[in-house]
PDB file of N, CA and C in Angstrom:
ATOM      1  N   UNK A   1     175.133 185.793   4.277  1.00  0.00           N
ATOM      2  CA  UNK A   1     175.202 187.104   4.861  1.00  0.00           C
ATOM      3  C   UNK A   1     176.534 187.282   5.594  1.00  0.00           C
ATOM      4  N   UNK A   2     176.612 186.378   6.263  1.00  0.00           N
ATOM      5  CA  UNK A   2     178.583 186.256   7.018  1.00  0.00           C
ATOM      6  C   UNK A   2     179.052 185.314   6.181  1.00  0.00           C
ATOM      7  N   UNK A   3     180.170 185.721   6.083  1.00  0.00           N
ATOM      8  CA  UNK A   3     181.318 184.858   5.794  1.00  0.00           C
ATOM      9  C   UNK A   3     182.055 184.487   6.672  1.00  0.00           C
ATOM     10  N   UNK A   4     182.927 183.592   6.940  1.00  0.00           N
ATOM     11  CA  UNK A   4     183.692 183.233   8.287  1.00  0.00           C
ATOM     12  C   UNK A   4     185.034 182.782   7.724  1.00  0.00           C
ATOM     13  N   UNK A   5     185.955 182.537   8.501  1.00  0.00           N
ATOM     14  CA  UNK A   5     187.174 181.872   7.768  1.00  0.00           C
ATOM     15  C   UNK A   5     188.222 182.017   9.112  1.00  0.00           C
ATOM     16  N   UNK A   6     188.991 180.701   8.789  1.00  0.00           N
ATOM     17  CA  UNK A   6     189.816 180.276  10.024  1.00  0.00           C
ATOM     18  C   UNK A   6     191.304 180.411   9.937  1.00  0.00           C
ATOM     19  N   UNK A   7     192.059 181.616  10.667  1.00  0.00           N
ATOM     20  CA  UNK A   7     193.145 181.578  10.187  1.00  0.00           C
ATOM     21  C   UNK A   7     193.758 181.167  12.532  1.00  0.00           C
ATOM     22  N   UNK A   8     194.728 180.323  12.032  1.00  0.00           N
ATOM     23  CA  UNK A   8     195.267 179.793  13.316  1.00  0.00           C
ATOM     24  C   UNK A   8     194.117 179.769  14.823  1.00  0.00           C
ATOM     25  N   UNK A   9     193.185 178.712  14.096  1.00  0.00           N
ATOM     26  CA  UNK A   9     192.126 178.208  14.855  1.00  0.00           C
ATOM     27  C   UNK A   9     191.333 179.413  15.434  1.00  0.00           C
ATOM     28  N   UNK A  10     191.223 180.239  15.093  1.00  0.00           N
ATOM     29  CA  UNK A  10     190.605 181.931  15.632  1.00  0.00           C
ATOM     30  C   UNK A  10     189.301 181.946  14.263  1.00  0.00           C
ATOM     31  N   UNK A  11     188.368 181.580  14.691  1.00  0.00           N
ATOM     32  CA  UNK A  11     187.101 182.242  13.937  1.00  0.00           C
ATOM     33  C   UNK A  11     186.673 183.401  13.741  1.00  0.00           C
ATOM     34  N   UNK A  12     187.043 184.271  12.046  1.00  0.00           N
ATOM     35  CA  UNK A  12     186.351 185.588  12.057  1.00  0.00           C
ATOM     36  C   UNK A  12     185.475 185.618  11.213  1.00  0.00           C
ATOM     37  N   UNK A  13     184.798 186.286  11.228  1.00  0.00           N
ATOM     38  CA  UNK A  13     183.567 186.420  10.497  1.00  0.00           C
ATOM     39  C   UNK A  13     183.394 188.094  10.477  1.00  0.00           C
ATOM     40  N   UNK A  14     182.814 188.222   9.347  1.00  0.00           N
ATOM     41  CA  UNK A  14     182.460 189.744   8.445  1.00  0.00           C
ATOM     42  C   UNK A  14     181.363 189.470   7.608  1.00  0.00           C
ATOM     43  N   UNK A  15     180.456 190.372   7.452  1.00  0.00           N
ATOM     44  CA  UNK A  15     179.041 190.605   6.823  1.00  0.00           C
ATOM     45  C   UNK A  15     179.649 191.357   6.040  1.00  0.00           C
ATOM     46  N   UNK A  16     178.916 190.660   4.487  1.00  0.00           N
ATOM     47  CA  UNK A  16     179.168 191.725   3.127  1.00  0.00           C
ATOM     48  C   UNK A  16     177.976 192.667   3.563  1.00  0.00           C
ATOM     49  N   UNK A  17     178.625 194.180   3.270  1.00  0.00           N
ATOM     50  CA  UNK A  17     177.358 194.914   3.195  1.00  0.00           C
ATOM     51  C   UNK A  17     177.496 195.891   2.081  1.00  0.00           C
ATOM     52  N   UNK A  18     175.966 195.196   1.401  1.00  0.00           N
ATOM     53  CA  UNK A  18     176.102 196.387  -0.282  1.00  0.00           C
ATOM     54  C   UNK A  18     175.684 197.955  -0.053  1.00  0.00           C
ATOM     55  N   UNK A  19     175.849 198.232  -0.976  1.00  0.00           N
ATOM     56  CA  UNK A  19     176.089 199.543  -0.835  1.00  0.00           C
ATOM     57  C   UNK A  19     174.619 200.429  -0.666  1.00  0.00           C
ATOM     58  N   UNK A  20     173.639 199.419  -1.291  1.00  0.00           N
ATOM     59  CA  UNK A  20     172.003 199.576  -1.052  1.00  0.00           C
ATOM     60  C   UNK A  20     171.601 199.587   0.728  1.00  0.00           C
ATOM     61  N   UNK A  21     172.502 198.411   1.780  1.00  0.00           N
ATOM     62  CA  UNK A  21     172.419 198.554   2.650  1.00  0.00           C
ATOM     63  C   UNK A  21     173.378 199.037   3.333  1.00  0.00           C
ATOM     64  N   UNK A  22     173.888 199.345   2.768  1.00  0.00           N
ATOM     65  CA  UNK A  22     175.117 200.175   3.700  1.00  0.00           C
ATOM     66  C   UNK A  22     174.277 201.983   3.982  1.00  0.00           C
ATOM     67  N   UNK A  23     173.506 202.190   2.976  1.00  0.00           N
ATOM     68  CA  UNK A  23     173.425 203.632   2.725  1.00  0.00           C
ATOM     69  C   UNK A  23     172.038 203.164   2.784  1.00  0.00           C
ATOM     70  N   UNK A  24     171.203 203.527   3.680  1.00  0.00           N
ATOM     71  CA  UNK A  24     169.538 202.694   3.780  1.00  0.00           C
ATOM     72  C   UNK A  24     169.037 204.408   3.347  1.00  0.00           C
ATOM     73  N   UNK A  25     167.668 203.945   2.898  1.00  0.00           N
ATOM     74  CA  UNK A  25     167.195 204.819   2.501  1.00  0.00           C
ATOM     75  C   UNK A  25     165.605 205.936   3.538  1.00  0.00           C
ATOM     76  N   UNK A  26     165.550 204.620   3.836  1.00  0.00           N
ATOM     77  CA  UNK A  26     164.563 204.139   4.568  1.00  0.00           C
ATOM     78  C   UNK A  26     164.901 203.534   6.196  1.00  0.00           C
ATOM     79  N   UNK A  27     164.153 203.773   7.210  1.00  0.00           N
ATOM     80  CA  UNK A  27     164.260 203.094   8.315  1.00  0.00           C
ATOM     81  C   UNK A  27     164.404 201.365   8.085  1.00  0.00           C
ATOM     82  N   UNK A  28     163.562 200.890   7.511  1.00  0.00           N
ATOM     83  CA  UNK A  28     163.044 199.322   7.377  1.00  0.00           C
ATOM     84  C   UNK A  28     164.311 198.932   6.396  1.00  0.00           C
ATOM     85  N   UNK A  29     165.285 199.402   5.928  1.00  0.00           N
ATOM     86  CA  UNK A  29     166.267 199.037   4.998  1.00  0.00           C
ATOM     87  C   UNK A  29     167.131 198.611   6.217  1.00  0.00           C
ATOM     88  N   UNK A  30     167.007 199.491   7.565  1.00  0.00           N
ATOM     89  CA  UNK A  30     168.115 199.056   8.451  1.00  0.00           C
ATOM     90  C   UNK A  30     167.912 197.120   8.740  1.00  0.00           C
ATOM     91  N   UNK A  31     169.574 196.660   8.853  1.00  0.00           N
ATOM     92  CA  UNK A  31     169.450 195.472   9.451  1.00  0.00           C
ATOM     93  C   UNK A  31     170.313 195.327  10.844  1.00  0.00           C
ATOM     94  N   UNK A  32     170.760 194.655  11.385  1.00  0.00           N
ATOM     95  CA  UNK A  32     171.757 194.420  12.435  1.00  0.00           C
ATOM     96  C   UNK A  32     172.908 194.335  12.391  1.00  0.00           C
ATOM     97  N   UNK A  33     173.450 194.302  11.025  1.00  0.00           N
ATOM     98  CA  UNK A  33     174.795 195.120  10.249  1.00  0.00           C
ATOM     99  C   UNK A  33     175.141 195.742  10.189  1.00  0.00           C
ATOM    100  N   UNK A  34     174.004 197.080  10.139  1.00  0.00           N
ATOM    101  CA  UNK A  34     174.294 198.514  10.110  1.00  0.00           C
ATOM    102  C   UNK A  34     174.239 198.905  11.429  1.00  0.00           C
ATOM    103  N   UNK A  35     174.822 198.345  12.589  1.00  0.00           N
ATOM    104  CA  UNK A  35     174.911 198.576  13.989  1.00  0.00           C
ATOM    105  C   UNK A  35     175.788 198.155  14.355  1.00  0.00           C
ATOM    106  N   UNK A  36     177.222 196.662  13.271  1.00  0.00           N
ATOM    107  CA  UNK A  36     177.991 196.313  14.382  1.00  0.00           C
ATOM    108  C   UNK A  36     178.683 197.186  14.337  1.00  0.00           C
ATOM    109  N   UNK A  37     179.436 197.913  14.048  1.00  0.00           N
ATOM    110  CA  UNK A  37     180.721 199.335  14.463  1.00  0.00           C
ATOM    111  C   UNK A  37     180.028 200.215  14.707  1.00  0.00           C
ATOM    112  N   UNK A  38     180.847 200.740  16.502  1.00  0.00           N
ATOM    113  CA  UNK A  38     180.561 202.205  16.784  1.00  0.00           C
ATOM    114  C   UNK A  38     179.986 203.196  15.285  1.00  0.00           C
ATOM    115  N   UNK A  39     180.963 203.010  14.841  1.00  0.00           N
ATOM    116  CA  UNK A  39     180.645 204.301  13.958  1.00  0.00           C
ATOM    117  C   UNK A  39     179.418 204.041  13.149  1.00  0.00           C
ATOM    118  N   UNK A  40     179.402 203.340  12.775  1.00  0.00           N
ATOM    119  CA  UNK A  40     177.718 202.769  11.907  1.00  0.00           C
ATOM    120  C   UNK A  40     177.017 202.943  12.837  1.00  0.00           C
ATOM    121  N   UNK A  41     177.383 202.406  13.685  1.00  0.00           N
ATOM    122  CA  UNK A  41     175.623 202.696  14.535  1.00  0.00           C
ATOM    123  C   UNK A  41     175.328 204.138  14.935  1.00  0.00           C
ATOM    124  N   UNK A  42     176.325 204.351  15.249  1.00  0.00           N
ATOM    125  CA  UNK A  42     176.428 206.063  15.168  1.00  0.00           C
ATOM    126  C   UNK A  42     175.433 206.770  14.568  1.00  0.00           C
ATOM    127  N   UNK A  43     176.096 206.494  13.035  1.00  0.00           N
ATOM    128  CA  UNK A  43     175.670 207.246  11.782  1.00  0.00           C
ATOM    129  C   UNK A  43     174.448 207.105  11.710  1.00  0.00           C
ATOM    130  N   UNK A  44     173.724 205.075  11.895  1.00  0.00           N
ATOM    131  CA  UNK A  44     172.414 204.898  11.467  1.00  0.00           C
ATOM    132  C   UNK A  44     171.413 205.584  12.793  1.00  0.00           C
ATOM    133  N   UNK A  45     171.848 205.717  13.451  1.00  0.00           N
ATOM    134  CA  UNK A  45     170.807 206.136  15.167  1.00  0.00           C
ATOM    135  C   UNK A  45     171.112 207.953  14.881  1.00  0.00           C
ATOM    136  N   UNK A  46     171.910 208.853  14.267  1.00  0.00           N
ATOM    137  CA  UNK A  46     171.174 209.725  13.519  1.00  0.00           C
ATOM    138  C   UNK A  46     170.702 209.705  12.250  1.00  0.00           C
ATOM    139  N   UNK A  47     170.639 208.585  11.938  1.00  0.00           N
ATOM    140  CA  UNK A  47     169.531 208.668  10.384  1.00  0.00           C
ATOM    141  C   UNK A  47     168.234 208.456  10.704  1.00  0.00           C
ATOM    142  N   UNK A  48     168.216 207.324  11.981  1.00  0.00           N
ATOM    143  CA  UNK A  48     167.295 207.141  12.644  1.00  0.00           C
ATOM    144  C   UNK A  48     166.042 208.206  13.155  1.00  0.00           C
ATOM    145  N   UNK A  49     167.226 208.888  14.023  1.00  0.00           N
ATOM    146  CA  UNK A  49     166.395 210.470  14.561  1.00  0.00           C
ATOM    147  C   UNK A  49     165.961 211.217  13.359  1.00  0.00           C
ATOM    148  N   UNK A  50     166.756 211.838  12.514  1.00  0.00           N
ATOM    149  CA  UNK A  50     166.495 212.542  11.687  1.00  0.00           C
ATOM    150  C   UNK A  50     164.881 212.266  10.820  1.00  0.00           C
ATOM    151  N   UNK A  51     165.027 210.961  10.287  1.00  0.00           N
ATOM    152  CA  UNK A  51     163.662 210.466   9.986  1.00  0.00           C
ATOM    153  C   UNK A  51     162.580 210.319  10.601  1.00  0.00           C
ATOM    154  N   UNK A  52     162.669 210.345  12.196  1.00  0.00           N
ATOM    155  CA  UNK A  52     161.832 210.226  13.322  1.00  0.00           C
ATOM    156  C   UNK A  52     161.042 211.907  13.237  1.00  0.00           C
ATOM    157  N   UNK A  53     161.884 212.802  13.509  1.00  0.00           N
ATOM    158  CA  UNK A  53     161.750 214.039  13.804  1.00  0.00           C
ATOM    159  C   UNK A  53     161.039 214.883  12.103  1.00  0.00           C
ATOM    160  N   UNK A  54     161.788 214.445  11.220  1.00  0.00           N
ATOM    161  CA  UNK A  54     161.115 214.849   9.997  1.00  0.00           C
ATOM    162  C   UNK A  54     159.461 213.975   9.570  1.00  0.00           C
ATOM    163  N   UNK A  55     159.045 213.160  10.153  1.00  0.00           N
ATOM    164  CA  UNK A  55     158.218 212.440  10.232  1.00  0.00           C
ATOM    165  C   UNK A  55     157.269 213.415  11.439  1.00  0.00           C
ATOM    166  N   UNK A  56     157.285 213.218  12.263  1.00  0.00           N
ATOM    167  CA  UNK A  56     157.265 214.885  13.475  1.00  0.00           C
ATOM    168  C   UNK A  56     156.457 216.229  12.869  1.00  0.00           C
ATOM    169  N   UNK A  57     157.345 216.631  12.477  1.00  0.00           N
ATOM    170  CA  UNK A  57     157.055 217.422  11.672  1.00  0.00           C
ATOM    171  C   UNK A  57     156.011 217.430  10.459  1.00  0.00           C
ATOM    172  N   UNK A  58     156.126 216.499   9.426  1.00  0.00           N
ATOM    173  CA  UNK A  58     155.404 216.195   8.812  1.00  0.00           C
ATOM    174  C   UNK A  58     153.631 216.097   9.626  1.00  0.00           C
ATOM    175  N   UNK A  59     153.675 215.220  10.676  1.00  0.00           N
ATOM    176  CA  UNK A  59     152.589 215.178  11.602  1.00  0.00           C
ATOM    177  C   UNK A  59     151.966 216.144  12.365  1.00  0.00           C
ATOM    178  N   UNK A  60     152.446 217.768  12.247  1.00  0.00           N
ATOM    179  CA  UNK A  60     152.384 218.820  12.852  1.00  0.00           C
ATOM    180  C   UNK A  60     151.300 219.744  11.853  1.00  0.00           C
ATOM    181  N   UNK A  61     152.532 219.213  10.922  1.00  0.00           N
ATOM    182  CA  UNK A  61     151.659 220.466   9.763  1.00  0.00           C
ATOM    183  C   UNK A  61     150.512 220.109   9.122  1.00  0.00           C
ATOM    184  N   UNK A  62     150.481 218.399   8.654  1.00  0.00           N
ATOM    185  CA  UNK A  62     148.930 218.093   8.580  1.00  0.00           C
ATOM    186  C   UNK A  62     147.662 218.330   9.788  1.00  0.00           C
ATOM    187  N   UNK A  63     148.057 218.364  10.876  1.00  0.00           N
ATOM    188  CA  UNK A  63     147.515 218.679  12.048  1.00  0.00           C
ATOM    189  C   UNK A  63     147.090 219.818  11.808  1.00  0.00           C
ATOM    190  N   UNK A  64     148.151 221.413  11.687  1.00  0.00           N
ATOM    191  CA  UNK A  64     148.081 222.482  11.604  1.00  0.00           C
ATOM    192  C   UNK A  64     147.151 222.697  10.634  1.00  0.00           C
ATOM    193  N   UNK A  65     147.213 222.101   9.460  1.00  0.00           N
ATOM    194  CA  UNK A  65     146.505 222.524   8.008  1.00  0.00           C
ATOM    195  C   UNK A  65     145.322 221.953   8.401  1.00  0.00           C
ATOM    196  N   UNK A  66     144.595 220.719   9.074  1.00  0.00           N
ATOM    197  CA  UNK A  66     143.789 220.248   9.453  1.00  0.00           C
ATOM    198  C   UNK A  66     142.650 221.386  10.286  1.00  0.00           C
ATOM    199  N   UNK A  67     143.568 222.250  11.651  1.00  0.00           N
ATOM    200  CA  UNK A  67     142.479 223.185  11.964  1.00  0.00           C
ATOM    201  C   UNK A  67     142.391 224.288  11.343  1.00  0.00           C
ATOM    202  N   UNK A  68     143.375 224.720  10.615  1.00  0.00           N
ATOM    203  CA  UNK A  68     143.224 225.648   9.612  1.00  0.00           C
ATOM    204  C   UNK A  68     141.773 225.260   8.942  1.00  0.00           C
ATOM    205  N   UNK A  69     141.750 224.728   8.550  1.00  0.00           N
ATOM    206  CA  UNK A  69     140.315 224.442   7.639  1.00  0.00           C
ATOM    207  C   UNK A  69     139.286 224.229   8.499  1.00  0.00           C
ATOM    208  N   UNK A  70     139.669 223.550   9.321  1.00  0.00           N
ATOM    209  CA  UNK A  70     138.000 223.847  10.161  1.00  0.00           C
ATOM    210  C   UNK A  70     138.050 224.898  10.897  1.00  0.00           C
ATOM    211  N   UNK A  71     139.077 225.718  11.105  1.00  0.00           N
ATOM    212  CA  UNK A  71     138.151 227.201  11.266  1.00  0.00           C
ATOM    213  C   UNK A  71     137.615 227.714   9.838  1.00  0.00           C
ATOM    214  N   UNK A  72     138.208 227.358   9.040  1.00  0.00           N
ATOM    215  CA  UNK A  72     137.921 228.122   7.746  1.00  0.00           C
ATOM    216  C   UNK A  72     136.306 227.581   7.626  1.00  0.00           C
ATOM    217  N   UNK A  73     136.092 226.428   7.885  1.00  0.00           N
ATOM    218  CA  UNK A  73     135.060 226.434   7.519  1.00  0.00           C
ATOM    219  C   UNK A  73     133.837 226.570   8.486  1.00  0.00           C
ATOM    220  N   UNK A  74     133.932 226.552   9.878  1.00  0.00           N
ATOM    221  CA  UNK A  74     133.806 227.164  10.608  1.00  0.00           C
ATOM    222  C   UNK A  74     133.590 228.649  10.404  1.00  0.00           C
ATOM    223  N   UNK A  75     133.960 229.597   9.776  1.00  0.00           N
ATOM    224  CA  UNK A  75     134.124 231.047   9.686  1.00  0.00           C
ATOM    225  C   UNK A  75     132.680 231.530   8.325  1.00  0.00           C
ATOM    226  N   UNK A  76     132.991 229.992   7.751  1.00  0.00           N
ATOM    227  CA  UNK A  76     131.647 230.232   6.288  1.00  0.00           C
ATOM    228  C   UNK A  76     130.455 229.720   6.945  1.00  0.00           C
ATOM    229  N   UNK A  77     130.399 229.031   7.941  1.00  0.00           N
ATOM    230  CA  UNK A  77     129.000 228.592   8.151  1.00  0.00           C
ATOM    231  C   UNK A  77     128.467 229.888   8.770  1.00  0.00           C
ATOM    232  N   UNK A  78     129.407 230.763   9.713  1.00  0.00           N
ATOM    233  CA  UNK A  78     129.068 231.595  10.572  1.00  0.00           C
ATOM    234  C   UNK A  78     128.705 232.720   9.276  1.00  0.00           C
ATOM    235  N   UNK A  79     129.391 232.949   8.284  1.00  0.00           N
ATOM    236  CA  UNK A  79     128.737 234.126   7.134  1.00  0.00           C
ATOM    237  C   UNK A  79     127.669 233.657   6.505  1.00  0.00           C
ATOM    238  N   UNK A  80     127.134 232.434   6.169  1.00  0.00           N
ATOM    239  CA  UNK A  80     126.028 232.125   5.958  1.00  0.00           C
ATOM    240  C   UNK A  80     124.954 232.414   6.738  1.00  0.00           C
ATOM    241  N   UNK A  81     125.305 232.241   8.308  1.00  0.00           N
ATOM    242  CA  UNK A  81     123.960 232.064   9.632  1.00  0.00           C
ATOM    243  C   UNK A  81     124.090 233.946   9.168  1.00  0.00           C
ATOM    244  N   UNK A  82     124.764 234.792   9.523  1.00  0.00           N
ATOM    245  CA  UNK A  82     124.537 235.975   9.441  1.00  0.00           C
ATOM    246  C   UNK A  82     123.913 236.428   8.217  1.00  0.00           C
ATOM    247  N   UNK A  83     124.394 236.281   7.225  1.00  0.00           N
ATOM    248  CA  UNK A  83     123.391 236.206   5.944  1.00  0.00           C
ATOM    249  C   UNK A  83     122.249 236.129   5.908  1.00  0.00           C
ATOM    250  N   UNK A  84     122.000 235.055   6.489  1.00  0.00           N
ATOM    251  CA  UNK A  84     120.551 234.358   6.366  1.00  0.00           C
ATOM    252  C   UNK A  84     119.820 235.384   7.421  1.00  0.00           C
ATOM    253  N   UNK A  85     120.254 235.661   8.260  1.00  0.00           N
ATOM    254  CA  UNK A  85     119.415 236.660   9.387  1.00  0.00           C
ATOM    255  C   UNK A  85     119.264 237.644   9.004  1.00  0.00           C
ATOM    256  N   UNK A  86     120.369 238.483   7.931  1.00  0.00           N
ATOM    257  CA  UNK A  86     119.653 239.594   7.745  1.00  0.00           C
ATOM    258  C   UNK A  86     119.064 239.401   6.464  1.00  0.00           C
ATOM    259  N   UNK A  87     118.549 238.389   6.137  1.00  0.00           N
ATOM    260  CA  UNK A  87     117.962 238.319   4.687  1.00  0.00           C
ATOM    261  C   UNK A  87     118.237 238.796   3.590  1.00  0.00           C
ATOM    262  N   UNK A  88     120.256 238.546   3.587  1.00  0.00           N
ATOM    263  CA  UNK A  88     120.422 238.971   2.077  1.00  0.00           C
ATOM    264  C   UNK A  88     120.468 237.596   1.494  1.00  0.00           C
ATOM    265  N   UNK A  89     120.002 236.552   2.082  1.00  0.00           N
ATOM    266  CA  UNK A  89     120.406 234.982   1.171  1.00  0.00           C
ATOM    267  C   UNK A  89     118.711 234.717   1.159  1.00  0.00           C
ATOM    268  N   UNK A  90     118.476 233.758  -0.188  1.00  0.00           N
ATOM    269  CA  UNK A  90     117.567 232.779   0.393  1.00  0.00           C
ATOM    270  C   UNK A  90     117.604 232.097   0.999  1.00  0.00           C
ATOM    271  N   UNK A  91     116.513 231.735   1.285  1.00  0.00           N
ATOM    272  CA  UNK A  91     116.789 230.173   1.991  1.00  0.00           C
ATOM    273  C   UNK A  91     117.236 228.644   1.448  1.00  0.00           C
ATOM    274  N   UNK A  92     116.923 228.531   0.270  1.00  0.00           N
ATOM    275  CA  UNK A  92     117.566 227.574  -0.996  1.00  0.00           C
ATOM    276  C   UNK A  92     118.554 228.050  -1.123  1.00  0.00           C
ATOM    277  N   UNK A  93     119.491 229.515  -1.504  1.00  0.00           N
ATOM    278  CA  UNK A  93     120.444 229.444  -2.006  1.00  0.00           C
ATOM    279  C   UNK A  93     121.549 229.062  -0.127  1.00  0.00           C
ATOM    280  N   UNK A  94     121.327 229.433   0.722  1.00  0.00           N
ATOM    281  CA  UNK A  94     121.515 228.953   2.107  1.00  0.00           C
ATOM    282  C   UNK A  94     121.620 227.402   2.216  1.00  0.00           C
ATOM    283  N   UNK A  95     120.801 227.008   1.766  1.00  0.00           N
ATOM    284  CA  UNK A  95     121.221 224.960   1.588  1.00  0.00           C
ATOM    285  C   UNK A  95     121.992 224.621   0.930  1.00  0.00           C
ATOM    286  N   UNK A  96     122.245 225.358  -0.389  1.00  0.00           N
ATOM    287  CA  UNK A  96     122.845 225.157  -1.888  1.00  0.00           C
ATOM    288  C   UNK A  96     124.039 225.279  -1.082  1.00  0.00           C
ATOM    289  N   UNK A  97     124.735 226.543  -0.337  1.00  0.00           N
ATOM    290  CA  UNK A  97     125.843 227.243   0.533  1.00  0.00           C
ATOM    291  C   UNK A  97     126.220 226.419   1.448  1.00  0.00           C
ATOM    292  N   UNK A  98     125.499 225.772   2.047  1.00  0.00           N
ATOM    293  CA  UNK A  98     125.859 224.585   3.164  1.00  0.00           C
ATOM    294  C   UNK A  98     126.599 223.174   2.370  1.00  0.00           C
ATOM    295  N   UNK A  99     125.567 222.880   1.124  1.00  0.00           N
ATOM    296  CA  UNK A  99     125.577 221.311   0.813  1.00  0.00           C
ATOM    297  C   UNK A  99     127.441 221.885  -0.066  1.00  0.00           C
ATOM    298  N   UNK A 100     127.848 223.155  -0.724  1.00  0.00           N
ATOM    299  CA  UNK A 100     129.098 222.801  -0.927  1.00  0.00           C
ATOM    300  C   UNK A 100     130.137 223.072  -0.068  1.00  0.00           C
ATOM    301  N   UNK A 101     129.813 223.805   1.415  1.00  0.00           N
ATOM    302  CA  UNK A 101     130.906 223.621   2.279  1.00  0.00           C
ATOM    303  C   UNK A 101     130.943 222.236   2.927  1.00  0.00           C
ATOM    304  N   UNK A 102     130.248 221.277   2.756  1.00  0.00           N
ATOM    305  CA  UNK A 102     130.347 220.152   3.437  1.00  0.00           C
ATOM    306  C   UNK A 102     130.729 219.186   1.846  1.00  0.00           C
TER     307      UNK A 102
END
């Protein structure tokens, strides 16, 4: 992963970095390479955010779509109970109405 090499007793060392990890795709692609220069780390700590926050998001709208539907379905049990009271349903077709909203 480093290479090292000794020019007038001074040890340097440099990490090959391929181009798969140079350019991560993914959070978990990051290693501790893609942090030693300012500017890399830079770049990867907004790739970082960006994926954080689009992830965020993502977690909002399943949320959102989540009570969306339970009012929705919420809203059919309540047209069924009214139904049923004024006796335009049976009472079988009223179970039948329940067993496919659930």
């Amino acid at each position: 992963m480093y290479k090292q090499f000794v020019i007038c007793d001074i040890i340097f060392s440099y990490s090959e970095i391929t181009p798969k990890s140079k350019y991560p795709r993914y959070i978990n692609d990051l290693k501790i390479d893609n942090f030693i220069t300012p500017k890399r780390a830079r770049k990867n700590l907004i790739f970082v955010k960006k994926q954080h926050n689009s992830a965020l998001k993502k977690i909002k709208n399943v949320k959102l779509q989540n009570q969306r539907l339970k009012n929705k379905i919420k809203s059919y049990d309540q047209l069924i109970k009214t139904l049923e009271q004024k006796t335009l349903v049976s009472e079988n077709a009223t179970n039948f109405l329940k067993v496919i909203i659930v």
